[in-house]
PDB file of N, CA and C in Angstrom:
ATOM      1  N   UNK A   1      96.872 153.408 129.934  1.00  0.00           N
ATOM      2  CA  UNK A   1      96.300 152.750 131.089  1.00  0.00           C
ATOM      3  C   UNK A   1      95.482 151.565 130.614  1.00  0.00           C
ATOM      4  N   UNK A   2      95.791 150.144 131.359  1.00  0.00           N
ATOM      5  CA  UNK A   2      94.887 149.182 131.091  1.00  0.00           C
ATOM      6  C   UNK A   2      93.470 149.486 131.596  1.00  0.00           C
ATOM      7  N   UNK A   3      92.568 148.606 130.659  1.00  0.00           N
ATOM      8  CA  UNK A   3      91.049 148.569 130.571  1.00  0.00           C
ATOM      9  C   UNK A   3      90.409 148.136 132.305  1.00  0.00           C
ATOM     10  N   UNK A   4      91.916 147.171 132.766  1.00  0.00           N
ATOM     11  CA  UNK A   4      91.346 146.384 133.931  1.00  0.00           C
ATOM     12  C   UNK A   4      91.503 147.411 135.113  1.00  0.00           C
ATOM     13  N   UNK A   5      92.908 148.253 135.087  1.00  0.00           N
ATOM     14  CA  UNK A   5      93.458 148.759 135.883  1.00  0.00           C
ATOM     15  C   UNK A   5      92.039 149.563 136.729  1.00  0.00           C
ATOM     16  N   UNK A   6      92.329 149.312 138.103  1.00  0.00           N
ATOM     17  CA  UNK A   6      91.068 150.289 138.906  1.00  0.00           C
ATOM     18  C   UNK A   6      92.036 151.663 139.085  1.00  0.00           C
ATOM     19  N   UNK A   7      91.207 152.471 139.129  1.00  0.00           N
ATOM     20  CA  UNK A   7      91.213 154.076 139.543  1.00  0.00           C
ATOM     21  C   UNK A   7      89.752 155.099 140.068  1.00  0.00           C
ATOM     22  N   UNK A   8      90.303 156.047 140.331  1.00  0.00           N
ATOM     23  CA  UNK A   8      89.112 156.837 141.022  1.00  0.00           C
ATOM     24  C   UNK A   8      88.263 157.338 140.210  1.00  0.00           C
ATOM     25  N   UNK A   9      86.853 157.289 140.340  1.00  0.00           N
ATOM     26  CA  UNK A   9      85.695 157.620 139.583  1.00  0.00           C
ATOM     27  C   UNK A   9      85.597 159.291 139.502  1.00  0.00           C
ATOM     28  N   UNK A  10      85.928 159.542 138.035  1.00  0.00           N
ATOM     29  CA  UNK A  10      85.568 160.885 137.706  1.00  0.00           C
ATOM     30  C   UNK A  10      84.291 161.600 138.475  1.00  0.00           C
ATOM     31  N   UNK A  11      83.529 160.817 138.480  1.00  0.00           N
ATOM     32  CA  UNK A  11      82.488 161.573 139.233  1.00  0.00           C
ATOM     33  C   UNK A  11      82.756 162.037 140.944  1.00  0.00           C
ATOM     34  N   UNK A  12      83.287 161.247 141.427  1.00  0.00           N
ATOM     35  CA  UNK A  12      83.823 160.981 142.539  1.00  0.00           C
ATOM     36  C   UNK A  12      84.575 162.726 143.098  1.00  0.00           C
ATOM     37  N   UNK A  13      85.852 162.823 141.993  1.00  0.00           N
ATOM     38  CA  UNK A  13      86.452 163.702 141.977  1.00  0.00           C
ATOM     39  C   UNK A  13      85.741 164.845 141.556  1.00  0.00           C
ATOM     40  N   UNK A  14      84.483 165.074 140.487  1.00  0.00           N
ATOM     41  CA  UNK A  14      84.174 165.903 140.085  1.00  0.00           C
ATOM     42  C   UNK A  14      83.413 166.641 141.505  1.00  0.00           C
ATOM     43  N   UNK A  15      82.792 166.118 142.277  1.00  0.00           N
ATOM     44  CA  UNK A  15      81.902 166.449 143.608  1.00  0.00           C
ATOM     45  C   UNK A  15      83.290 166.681 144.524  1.00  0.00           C
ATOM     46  N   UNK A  16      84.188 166.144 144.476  1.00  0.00           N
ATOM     47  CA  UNK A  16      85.014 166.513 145.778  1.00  0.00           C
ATOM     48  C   UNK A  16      85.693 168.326 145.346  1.00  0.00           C
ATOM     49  N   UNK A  17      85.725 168.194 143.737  1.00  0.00           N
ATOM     50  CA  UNK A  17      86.534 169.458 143.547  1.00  0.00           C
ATOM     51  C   UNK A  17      85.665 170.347 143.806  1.00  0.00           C
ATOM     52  N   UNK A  18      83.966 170.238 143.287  1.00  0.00           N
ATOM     53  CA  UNK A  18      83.160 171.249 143.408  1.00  0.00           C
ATOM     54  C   UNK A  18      83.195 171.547 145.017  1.00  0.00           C
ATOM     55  N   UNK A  19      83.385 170.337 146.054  1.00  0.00           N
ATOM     56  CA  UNK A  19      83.396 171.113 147.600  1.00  0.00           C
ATOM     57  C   UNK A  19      84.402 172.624 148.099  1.00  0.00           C
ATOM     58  N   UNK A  20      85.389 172.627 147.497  1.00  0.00           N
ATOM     59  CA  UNK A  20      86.062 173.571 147.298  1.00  0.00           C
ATOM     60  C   UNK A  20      86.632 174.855 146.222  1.00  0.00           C
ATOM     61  N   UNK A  21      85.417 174.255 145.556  1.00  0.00           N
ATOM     62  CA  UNK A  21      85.682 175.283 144.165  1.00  0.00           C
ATOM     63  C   UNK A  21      85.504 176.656 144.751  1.00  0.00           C
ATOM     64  N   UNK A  22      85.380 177.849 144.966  1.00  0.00           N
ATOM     65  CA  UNK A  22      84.396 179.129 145.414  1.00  0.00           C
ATOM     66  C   UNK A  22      83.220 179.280 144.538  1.00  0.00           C
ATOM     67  N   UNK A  23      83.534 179.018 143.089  1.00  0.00           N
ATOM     68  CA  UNK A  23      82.860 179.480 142.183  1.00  0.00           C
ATOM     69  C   UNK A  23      81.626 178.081 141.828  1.00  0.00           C
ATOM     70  N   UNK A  24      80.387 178.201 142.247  1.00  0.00           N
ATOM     71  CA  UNK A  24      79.481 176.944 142.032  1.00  0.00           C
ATOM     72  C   UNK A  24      79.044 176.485 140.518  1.00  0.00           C
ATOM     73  N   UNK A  25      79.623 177.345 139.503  1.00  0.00           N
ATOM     74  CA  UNK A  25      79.548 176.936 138.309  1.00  0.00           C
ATOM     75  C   UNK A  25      80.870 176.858 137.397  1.00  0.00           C
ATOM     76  N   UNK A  26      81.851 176.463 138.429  1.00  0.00           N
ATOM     77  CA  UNK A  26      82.750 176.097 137.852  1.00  0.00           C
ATOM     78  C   UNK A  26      82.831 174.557 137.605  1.00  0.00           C
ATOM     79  N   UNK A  27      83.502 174.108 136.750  1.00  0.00           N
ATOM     80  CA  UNK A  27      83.576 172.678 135.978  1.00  0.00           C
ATOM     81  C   UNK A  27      84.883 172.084 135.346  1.00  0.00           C
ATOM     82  N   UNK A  28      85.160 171.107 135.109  1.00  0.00           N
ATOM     83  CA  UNK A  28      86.019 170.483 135.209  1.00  0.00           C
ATOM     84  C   UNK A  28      85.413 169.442 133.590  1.00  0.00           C
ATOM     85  N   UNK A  29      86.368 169.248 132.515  1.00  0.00           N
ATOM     86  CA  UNK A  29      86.341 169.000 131.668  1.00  0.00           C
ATOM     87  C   UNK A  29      86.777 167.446 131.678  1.00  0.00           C
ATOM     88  N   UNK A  30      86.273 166.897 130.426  1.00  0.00           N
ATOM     89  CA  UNK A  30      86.035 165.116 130.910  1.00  0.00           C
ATOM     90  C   UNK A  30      87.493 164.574 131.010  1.00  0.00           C
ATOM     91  N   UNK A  31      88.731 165.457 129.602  1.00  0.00           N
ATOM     92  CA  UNK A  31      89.839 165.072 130.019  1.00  0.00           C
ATOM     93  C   UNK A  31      90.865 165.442 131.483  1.00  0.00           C
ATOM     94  N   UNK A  32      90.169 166.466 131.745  1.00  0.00           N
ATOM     95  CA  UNK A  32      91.104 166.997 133.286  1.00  0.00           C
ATOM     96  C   UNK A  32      90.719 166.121 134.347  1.00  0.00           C
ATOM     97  N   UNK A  33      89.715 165.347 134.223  1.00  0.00           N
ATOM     98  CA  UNK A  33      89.021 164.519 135.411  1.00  0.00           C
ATOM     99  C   UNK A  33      89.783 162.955 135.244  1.00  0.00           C
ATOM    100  N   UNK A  34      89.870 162.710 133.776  1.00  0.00           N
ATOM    101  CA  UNK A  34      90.603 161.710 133.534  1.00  0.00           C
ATOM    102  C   UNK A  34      91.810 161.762 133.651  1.00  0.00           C
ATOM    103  N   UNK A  35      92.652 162.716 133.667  1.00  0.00           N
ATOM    104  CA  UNK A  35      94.015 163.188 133.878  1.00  0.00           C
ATOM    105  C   UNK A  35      94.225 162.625 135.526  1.00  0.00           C
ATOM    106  N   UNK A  36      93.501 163.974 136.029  1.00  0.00           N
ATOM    107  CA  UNK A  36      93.397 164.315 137.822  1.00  0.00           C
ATOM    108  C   UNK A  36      92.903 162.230 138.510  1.00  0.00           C
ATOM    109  N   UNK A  37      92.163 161.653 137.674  1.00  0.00           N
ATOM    110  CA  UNK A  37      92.062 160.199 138.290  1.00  0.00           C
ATOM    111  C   UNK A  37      93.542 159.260 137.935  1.00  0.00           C
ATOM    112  N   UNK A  38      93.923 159.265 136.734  1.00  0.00           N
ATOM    113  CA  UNK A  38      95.085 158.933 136.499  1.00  0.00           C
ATOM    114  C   UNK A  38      96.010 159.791 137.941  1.00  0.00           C
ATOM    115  N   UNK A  39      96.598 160.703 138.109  1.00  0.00           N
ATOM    116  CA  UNK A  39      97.309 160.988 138.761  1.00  0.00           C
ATOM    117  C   UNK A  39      97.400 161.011 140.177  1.00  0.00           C
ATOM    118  N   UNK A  40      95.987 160.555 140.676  1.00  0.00           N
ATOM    119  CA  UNK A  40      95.389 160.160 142.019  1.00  0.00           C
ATOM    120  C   UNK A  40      96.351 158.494 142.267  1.00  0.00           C
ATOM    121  N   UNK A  41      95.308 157.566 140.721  1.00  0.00           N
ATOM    122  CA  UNK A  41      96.095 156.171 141.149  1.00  0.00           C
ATOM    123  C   UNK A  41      97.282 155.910 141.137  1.00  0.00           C
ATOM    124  N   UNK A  42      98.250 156.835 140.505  1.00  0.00           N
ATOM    125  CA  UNK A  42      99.526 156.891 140.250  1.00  0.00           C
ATOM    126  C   UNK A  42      99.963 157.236 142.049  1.00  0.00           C
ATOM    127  N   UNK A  43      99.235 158.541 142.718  1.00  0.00           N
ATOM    128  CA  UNK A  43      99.986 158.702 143.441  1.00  0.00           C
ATOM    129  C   UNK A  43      99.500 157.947 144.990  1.00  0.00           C
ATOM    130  N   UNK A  44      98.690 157.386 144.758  1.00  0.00           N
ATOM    131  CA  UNK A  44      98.080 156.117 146.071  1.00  0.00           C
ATOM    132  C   UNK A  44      99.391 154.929 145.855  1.00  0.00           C
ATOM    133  N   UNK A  45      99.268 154.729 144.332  1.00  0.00           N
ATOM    134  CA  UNK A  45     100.105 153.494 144.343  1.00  0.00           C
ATOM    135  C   UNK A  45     101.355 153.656 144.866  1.00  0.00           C
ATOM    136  N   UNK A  46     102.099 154.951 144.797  1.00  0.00           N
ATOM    137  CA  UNK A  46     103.388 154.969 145.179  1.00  0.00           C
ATOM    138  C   UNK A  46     103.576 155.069 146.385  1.00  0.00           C
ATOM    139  N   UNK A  47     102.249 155.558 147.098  1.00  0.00           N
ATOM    140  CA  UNK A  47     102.275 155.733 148.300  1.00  0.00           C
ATOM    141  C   UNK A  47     102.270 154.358 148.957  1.00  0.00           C
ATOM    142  N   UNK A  48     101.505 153.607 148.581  1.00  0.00           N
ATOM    143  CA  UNK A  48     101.542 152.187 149.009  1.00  0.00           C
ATOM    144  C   UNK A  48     102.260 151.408 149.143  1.00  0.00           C
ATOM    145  N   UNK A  49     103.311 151.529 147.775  1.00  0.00           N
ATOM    146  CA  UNK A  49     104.492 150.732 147.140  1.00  0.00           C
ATOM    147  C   UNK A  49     106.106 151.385 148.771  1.00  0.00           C
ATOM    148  N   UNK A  50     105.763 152.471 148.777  1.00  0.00           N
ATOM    149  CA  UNK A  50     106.944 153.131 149.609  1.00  0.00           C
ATOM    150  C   UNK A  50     106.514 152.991 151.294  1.00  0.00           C
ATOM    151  N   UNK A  51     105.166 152.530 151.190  1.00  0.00           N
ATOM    152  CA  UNK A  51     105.355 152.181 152.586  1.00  0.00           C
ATOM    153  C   UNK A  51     105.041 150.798 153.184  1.00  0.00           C
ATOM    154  N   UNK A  52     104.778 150.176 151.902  1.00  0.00           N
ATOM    155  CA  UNK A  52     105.484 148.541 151.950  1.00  0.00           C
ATOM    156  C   UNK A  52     106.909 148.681 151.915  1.00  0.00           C
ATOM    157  N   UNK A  53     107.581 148.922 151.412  1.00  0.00           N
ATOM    158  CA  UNK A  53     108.829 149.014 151.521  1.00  0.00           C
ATOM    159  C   UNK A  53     109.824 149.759 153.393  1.00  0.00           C
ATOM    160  N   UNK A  54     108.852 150.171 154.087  1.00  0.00           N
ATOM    161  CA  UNK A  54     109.176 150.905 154.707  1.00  0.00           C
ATOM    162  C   UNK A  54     108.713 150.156 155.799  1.00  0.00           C
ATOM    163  N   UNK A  55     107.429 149.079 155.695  1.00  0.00           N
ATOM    164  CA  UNK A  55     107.306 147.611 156.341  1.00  0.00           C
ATOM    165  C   UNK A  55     109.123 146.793 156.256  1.00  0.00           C
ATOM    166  N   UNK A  56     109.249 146.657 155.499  1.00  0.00           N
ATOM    167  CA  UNK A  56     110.464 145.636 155.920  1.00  0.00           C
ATOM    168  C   UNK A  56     111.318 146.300 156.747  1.00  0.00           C
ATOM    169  N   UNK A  57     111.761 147.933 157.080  1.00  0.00           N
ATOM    170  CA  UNK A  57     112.710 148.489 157.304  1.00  0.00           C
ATOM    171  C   UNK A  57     112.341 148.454 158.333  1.00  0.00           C
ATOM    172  N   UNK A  58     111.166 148.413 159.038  1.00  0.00           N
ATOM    173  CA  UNK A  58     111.028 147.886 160.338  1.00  0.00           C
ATOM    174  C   UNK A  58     110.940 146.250 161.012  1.00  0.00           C
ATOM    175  N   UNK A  59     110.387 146.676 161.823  1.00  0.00           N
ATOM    176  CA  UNK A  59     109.964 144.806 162.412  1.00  0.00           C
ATOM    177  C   UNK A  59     108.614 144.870 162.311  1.00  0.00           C
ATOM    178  N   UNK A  60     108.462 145.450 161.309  1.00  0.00           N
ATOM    179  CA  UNK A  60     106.690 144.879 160.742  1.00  0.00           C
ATOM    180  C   UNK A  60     106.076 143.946 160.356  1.00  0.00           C
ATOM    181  N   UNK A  61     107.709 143.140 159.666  1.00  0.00           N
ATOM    182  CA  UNK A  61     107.098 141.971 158.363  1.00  0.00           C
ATOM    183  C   UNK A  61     106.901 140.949 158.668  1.00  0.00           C
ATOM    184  N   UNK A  62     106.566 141.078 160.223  1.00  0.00           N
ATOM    185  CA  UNK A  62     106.008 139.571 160.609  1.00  0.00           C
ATOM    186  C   UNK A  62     104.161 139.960 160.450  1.00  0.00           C
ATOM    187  N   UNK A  63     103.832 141.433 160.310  1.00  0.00           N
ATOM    188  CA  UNK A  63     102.519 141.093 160.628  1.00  0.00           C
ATOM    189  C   UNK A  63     102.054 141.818 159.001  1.00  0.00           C
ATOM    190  N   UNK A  64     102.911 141.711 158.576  1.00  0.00           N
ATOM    191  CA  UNK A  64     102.666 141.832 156.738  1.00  0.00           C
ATOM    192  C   UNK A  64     101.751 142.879 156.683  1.00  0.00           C
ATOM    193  N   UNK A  65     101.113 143.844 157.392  1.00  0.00           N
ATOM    194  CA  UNK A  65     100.684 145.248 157.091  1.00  0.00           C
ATOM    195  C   UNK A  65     101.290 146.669 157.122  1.00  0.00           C
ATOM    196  N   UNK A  66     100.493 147.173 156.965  1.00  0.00           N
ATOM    197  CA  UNK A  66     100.927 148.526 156.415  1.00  0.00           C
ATOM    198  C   UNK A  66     100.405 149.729 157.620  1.00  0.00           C
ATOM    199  N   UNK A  67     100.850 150.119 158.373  1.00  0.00           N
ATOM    200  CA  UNK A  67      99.923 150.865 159.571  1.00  0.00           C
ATOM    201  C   UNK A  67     100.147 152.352 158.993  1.00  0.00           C
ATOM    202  N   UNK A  68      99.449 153.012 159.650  1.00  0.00           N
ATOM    203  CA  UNK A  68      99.564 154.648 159.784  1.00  0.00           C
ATOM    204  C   UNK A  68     100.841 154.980 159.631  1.00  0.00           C
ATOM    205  N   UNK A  69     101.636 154.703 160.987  1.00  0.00           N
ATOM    206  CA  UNK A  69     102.872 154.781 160.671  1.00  0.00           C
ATOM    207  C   UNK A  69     103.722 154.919 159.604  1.00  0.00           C
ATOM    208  N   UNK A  70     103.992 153.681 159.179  1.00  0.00           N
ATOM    209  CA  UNK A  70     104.838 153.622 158.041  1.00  0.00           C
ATOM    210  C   UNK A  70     104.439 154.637 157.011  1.00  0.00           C
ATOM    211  N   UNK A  71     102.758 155.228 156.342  1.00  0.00           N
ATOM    212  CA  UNK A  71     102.806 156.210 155.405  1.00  0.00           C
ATOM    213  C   UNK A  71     103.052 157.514 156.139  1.00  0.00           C
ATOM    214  N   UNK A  72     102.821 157.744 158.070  1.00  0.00           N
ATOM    215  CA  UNK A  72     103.346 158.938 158.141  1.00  0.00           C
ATOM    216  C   UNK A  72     105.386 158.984 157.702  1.00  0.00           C
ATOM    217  N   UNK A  73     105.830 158.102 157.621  1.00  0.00           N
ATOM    218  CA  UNK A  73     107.225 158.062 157.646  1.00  0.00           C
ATOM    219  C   UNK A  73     107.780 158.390 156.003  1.00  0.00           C
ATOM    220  N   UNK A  74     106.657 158.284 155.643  1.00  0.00           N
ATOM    221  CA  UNK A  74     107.127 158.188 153.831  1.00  0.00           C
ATOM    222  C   UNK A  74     106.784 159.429 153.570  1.00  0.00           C
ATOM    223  N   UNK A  75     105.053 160.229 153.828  1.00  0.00           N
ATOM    224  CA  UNK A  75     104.368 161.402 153.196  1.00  0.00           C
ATOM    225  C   UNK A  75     105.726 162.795 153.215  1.00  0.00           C
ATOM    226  N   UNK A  76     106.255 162.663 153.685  1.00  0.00           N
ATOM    227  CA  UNK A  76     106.894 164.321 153.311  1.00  0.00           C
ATOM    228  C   UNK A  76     107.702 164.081 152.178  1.00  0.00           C
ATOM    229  N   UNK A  77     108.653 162.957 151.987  1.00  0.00           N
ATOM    230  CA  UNK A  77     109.271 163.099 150.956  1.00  0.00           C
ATOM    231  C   UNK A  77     108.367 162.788 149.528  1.00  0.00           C
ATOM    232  N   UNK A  78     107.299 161.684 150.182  1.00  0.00           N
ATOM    233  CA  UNK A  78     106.518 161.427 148.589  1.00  0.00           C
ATOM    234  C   UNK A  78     105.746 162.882 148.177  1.00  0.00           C
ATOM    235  N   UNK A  79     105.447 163.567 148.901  1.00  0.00           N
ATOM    236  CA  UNK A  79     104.813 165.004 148.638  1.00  0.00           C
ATOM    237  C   UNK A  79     105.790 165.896 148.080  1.00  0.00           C
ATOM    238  N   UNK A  80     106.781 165.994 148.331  1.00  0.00           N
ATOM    239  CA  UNK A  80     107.916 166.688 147.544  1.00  0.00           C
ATOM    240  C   UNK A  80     108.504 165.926 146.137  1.00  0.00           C
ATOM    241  N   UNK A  81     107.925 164.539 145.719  1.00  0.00           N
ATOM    242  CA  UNK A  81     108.658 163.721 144.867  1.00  0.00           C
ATOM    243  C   UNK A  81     107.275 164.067 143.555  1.00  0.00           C
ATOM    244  N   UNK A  82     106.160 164.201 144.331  1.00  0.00           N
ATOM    245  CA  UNK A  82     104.773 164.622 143.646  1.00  0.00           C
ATOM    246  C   UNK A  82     104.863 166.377 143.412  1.00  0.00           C
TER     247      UNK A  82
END
């Protein structure tokens, strides 16, 4: 991963996992957080990338965004591709 590349703040993730942990002294190790952020930006980006793509397949691309829509039209298969 590049130095520039943005991704999600370990800390970020470390508080969202503890919301659902059961166990309040459970923890999450510096490489699993770096893993789990890597695999977050990996899977936003594809999500993004497939529903730009899913802009042209409509009559979207006059207003060059990305609505709700188009990622509800993509999420089941990108969730099965993840």
């Amino acid at each position: 991963m590049d130095a520039d590349t943005e991704t999600f703040s370990p800390e970020t993730l470390q508080s969202i996992f503890k919301l659902v942990w059961k166990d309040s002294n459970t923890k999450a190790s510096k490489d699993a957080l770096t893993l789990c952020c890597e695999f977050f930006r990996l899977f936003v980006s594809e999500a993004v990338q497939r529903a730009a793509e899913q802009t042209e397949v409509n009559d979207s691309v006059q207003e060059n965004r990305i609505e709700v829509e188009h990622l509800e039209r993509i999420l089941n298969q990108l969730m099965l591709d993840f």
